[in-house]
C-alpha atoms as a PDB file:
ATOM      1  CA  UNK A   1      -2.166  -2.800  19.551  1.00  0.00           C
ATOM      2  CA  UNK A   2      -1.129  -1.269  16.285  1.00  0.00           C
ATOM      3  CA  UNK A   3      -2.388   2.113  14.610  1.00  0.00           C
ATOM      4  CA  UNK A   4      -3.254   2.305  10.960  1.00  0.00           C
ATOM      5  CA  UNK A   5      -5.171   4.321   8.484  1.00  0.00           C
ATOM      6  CA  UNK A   6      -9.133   3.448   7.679  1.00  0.00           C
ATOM      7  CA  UNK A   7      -9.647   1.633   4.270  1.00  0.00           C
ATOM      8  CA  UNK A   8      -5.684   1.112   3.617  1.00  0.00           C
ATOM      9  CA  UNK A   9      -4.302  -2.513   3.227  1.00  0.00           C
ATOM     10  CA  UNK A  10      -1.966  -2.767   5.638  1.00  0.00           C
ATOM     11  CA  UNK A  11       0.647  -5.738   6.880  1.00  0.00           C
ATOM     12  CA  UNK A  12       1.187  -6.477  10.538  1.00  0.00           C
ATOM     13  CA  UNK A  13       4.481  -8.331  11.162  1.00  0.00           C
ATOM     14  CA  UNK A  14       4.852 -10.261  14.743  1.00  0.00           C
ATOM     15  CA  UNK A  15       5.960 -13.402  16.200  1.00  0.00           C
ATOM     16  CA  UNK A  16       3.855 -16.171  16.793  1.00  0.00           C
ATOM     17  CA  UNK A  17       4.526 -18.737  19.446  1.00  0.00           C
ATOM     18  CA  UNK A  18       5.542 -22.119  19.041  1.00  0.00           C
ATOM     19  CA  UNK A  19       3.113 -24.399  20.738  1.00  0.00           C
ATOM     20  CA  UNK A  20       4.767 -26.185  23.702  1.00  0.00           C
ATOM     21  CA  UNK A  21       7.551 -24.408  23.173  1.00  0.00           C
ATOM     22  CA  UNK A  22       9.626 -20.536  24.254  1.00  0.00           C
ATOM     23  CA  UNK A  23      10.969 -20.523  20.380  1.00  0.00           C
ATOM     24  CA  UNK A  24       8.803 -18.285  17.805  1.00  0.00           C
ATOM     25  CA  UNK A  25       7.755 -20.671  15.357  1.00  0.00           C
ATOM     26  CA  UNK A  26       9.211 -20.827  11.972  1.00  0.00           C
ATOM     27  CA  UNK A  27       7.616 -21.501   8.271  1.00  0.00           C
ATOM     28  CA  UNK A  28       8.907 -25.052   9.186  1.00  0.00           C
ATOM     29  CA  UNK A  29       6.739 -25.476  12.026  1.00  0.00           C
ATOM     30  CA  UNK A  30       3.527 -24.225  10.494  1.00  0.00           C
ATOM     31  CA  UNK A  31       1.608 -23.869   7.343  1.00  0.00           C
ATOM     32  CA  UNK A  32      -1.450 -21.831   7.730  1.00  0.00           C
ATOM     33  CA  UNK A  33      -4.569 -23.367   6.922  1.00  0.00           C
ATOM     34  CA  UNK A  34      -8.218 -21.872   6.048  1.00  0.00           C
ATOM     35  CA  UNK A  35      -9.572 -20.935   9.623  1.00  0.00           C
ATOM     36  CA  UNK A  36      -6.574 -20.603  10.890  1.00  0.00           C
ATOM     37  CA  UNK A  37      -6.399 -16.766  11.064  1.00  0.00           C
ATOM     38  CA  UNK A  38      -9.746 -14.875  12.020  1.00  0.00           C
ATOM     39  CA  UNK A  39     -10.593 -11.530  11.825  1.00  0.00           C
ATOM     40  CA  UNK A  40     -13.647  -9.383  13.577  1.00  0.00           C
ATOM     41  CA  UNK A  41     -14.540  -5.922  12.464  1.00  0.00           C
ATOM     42  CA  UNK A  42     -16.260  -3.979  15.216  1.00  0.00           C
ATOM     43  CA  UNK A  43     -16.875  -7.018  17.032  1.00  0.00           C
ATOM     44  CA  UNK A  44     -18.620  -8.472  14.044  1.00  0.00           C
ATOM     45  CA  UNK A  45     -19.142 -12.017  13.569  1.00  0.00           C
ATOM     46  CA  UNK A  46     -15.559 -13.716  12.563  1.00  0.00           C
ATOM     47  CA  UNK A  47     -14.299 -14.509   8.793  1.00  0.00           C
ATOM     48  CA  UNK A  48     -11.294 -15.891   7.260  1.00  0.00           C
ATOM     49  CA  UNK A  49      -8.856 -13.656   6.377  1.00  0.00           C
ATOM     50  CA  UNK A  50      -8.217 -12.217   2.861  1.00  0.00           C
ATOM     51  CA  UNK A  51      -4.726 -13.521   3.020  1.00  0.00           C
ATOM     52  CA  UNK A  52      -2.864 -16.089   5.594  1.00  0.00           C
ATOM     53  CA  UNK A  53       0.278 -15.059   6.656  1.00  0.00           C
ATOM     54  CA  UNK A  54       3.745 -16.159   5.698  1.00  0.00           C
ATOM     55  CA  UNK A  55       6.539 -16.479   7.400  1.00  0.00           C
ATOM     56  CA  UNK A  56       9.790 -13.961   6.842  1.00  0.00           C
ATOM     57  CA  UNK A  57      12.883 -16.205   8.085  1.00  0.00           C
ATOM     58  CA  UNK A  58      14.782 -13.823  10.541  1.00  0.00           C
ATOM     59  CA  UNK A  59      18.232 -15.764  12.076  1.00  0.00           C
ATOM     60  CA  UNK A  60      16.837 -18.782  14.094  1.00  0.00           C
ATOM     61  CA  UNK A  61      13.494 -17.016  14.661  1.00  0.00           C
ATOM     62  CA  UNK A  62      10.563 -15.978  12.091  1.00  0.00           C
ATOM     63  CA  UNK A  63       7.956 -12.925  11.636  1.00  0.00           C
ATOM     64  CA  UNK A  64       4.870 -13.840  10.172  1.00  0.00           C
ATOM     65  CA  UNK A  65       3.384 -11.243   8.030  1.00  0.00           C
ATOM     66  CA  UNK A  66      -0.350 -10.651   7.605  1.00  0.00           C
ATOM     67  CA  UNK A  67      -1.798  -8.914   5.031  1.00  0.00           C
ATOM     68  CA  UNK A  68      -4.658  -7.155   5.497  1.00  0.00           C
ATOM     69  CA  UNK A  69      -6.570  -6.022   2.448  1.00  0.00           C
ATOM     70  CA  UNK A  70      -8.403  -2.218   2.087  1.00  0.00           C
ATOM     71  CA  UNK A  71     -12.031  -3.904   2.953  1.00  0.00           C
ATOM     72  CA  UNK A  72     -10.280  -5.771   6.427  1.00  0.00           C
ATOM     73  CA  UNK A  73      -9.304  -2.165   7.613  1.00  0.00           C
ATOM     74  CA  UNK A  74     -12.940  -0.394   6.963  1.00  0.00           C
ATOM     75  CA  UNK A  75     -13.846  -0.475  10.788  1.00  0.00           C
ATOM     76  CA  UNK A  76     -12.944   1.683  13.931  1.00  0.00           C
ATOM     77  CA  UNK A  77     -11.031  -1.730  15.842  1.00  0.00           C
ATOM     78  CA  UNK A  78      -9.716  -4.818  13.660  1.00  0.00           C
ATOM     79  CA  UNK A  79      -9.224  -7.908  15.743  1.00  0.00           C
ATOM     80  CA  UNK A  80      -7.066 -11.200  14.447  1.00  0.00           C
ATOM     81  CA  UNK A  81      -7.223 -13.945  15.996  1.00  0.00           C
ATOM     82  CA  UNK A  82      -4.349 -16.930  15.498  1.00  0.00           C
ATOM     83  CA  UNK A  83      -5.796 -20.514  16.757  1.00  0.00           C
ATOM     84  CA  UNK A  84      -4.123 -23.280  14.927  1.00  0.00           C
ATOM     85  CA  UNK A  85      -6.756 -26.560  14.294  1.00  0.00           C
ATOM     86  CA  UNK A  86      -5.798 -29.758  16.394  1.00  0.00           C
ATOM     87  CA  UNK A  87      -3.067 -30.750  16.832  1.00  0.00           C
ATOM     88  CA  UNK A  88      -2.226 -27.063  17.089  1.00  0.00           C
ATOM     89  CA  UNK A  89       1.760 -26.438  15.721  1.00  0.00           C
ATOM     90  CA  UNK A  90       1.559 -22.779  17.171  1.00  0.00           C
ATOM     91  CA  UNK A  91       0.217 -21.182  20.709  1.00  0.00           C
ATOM     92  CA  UNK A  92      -2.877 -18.764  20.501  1.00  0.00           C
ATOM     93  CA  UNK A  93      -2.558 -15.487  19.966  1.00  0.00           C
ATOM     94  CA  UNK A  94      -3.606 -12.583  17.931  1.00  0.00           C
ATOM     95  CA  UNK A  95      -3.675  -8.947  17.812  1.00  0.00           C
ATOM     96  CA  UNK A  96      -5.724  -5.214  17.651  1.00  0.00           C
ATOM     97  CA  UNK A  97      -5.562  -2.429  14.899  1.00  0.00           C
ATOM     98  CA  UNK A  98      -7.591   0.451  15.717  1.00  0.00           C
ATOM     99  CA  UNK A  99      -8.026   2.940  13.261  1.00  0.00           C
ATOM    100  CA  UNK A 100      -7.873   6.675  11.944  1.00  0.00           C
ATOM    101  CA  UNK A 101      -8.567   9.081   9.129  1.00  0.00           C
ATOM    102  CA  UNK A 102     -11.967   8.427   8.449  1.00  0.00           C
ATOM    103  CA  UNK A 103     -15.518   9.858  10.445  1.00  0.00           C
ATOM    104  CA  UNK A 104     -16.113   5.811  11.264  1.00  0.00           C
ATOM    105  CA  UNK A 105     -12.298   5.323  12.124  1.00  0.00           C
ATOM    106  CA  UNK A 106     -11.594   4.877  16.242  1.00  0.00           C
ATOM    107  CA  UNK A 107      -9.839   7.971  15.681  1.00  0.00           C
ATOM    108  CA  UNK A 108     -11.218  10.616  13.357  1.00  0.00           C
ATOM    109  CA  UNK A 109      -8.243  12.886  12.862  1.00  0.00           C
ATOM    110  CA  UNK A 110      -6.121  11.921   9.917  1.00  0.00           C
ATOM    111  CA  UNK A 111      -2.406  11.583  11.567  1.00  0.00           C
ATOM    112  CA  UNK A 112      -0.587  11.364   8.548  1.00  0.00           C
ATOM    113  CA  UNK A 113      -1.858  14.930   7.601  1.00  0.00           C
ATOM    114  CA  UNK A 114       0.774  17.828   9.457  1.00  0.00           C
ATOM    115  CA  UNK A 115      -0.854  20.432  10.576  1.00  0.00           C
ATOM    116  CA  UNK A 116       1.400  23.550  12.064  1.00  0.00           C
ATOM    117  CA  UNK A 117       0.811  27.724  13.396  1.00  0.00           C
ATOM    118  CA  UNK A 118       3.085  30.318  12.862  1.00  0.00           C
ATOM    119  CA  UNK A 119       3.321  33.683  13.664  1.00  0.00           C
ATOM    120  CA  UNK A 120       5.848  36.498  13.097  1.00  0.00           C
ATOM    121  CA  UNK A 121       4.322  36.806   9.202  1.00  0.00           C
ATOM    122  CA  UNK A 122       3.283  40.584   7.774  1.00  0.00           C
ATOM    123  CA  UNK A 123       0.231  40.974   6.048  1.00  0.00           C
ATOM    124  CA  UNK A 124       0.621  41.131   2.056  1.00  0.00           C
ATOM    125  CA  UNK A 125       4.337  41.040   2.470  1.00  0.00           C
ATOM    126  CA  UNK A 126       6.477  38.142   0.382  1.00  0.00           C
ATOM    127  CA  UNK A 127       8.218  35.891   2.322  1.00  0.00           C
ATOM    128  CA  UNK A 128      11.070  34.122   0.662  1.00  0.00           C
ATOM    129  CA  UNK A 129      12.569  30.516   1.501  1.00  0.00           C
ATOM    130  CA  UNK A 130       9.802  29.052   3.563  1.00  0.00           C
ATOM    131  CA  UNK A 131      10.541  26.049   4.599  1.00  0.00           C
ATOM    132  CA  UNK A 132       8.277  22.670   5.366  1.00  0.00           C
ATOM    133  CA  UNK A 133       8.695  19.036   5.586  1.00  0.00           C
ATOM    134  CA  UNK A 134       7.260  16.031   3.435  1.00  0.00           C
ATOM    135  CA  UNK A 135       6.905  12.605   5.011  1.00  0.00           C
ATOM    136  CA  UNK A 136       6.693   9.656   3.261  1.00  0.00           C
ATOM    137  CA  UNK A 137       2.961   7.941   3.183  1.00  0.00           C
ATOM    138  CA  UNK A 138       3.937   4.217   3.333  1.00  0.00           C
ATOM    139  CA  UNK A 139       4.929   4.980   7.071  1.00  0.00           C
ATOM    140  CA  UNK A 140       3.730   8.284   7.971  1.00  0.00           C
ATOM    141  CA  UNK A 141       7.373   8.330   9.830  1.00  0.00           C
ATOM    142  CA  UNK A 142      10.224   8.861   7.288  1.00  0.00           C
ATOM    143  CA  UNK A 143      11.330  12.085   5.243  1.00  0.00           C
ATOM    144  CA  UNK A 144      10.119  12.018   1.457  1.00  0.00           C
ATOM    145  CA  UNK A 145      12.830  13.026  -0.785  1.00  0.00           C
ATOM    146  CA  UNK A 146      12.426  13.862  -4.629  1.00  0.00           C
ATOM    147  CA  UNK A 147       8.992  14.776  -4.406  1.00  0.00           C
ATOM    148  CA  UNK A 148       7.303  17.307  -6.740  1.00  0.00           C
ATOM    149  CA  UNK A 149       5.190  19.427  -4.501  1.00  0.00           C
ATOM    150  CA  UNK A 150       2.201  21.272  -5.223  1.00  0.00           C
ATOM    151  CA  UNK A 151       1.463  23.907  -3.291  1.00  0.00           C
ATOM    152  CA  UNK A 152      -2.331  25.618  -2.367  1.00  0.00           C
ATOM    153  CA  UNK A 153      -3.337  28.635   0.310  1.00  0.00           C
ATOM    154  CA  UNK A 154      -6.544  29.318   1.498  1.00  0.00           C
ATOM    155  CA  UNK A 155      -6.886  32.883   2.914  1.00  0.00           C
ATOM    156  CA  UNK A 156      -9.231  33.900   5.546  1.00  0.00           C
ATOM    157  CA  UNK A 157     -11.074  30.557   5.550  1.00  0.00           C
ATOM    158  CA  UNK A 158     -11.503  31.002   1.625  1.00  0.00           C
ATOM    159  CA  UNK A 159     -11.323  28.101  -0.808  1.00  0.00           C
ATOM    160  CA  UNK A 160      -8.073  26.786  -1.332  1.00  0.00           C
ATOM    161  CA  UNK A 161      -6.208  28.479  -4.461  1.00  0.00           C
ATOM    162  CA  UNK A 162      -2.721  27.941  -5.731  1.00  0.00           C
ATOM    163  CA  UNK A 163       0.379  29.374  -4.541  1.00  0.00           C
ATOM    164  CA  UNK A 164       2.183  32.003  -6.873  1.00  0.00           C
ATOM    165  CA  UNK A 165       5.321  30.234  -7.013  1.00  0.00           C
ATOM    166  CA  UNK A 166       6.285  26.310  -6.946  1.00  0.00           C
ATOM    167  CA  UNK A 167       7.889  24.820  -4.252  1.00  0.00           C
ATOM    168  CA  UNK A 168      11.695  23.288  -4.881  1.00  0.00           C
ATOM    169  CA  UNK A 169      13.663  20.685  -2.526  1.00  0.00           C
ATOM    170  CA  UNK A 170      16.484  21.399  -0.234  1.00  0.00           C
ATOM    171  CA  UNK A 171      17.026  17.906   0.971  1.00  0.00           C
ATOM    172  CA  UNK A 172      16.627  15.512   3.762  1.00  0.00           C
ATOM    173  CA  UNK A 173      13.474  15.775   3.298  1.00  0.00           C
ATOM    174  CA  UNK A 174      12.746  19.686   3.620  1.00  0.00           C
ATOM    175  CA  UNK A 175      11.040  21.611   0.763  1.00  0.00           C
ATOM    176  CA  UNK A 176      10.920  25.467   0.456  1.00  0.00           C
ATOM    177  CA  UNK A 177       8.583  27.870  -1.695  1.00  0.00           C
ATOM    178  CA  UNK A 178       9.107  31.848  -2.095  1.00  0.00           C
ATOM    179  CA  UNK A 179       5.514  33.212  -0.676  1.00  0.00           C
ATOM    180  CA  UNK A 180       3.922  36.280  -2.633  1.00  0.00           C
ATOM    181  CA  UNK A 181       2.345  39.074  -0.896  1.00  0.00           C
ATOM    182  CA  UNK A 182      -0.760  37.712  -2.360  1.00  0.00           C
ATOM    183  CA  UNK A 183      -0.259  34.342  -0.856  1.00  0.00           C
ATOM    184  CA  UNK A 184      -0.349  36.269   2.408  1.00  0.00           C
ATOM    185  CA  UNK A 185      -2.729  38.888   2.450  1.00  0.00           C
ATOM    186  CA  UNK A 186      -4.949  38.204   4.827  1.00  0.00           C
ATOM    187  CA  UNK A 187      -4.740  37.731   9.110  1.00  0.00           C
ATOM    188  CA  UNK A 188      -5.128  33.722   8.878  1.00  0.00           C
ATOM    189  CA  UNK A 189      -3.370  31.481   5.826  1.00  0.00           C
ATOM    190  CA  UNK A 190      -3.864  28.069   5.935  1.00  0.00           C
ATOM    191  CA  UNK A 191      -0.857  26.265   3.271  1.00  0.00           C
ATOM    192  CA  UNK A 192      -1.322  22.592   2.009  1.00  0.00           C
ATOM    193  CA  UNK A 193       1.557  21.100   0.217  1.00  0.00           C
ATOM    194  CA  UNK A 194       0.906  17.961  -1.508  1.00  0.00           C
ATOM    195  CA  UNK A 195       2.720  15.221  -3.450  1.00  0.00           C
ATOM    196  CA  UNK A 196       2.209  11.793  -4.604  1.00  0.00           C
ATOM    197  CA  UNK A 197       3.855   9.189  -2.208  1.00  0.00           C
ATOM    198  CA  UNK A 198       3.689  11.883   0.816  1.00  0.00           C
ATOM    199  CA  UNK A 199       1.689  12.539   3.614  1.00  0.00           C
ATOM    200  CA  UNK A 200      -0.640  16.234   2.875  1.00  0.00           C
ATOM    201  CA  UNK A 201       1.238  18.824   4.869  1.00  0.00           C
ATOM    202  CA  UNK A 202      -0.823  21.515   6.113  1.00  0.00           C
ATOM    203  CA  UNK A 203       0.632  25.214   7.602  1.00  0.00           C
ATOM    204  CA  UNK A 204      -1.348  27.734   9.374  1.00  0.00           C
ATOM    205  CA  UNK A 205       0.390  31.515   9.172  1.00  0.00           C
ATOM    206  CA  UNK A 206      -1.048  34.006  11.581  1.00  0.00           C
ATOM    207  CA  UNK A 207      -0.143  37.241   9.993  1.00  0.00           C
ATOM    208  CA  UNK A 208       0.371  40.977  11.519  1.00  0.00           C
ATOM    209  CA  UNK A 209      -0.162  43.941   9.562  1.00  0.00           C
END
């Protein structure tokens, strides 16, 4: 089973069986045809996919990549189904995406959005160098370097406003802004960073007075 986001294409790479056989088959073996490749949204009735996959040559094996568009991944559990026509060149198989992000995804919560608490802040007191991390939103996995970050804080459960100061880059990944004592006047402070090509990072700050 594989995890991705509601309503974002998405490509699935995995092995597919040579029929008859223990090898994965190769872009030799087969050449995807129109029904080949199925795919059920919410245990709808089957289509064709969008796109049939290709083959991505790796040693003496192969991964086939499908490519699922934006409208294949609207649904709470994908299903593709591989059954090659008669004579069949590959085994059946097929696999599951459920998904997240979205009120109709399988899982509501957005996981490529951080969310984080921390104490040990005063009340209306500046707080230089704080530090936070941007992840790239291709993958939702890897540290986003270069970014140009914009920076918002929502106080008490007010709307979200922007931060005094602008955040800079330390590296690897890690990001740092100088918080005014008017970013942080107030006992709760929610922080969203936010960059294009990174995951929203979000920072709760329970303050003391």
């Amino acid at each position: 089973m594989f995890l991705s986001k509601y309503g974002v294409a998405r490509h699935i790479r995995i092995p597919v069986p040579k029929a008859g056989s223990a090898a994965h088959a190769v872009s030799a073996d087969w050449t995807p045809a129109a029904g080949d490749v199925k795919i059920s949204k919410d245990g709808g009735t089957a289509a064709n996919v969008t796109n049939l996959p290709t083959a991505i040559a790796m040693g003496n094996s192969a991964l086939w990549d499908f490519s699922l568009t934006a409208t294949e991944m609207e649904a709470a559990q994908v299903n593709v189904t591989v059954a090659d026509s008669a004579t069949k060149a590959v085994d059946d198989t097929g696999f599951v995406i459920e998904t997240y992000g979205h009120a109709s995804a399988q899982h509501a919560f957005d996981l490529g959005t951080a969310a984080h608490v921390q104490e040990g802040f005063k009340k209306n007191t500046a707080f230089n160098n704080f530090e936070f991390e941007m992840i790239d939103s291709s993958n939702h996995l890897s540290e986003k370097t270069g970014l140009t970050v914009s920076a918002e804080r929502s106080i008490d459960g007010g709307a979200y406003a922007s931060c005094t100061n602008s955040p800079a880059e330390v590296g690897n990944g890690t990001y740092k802004i100088n918080l005014s004592a008017a970013d942080l006047n107030g006992s709760s402070i929610t922080l969203r960073f936010t960059a294009t090509g990174a995951d929203v990072t979000k920072i709760t700050i329970k303050t003391s007075d």
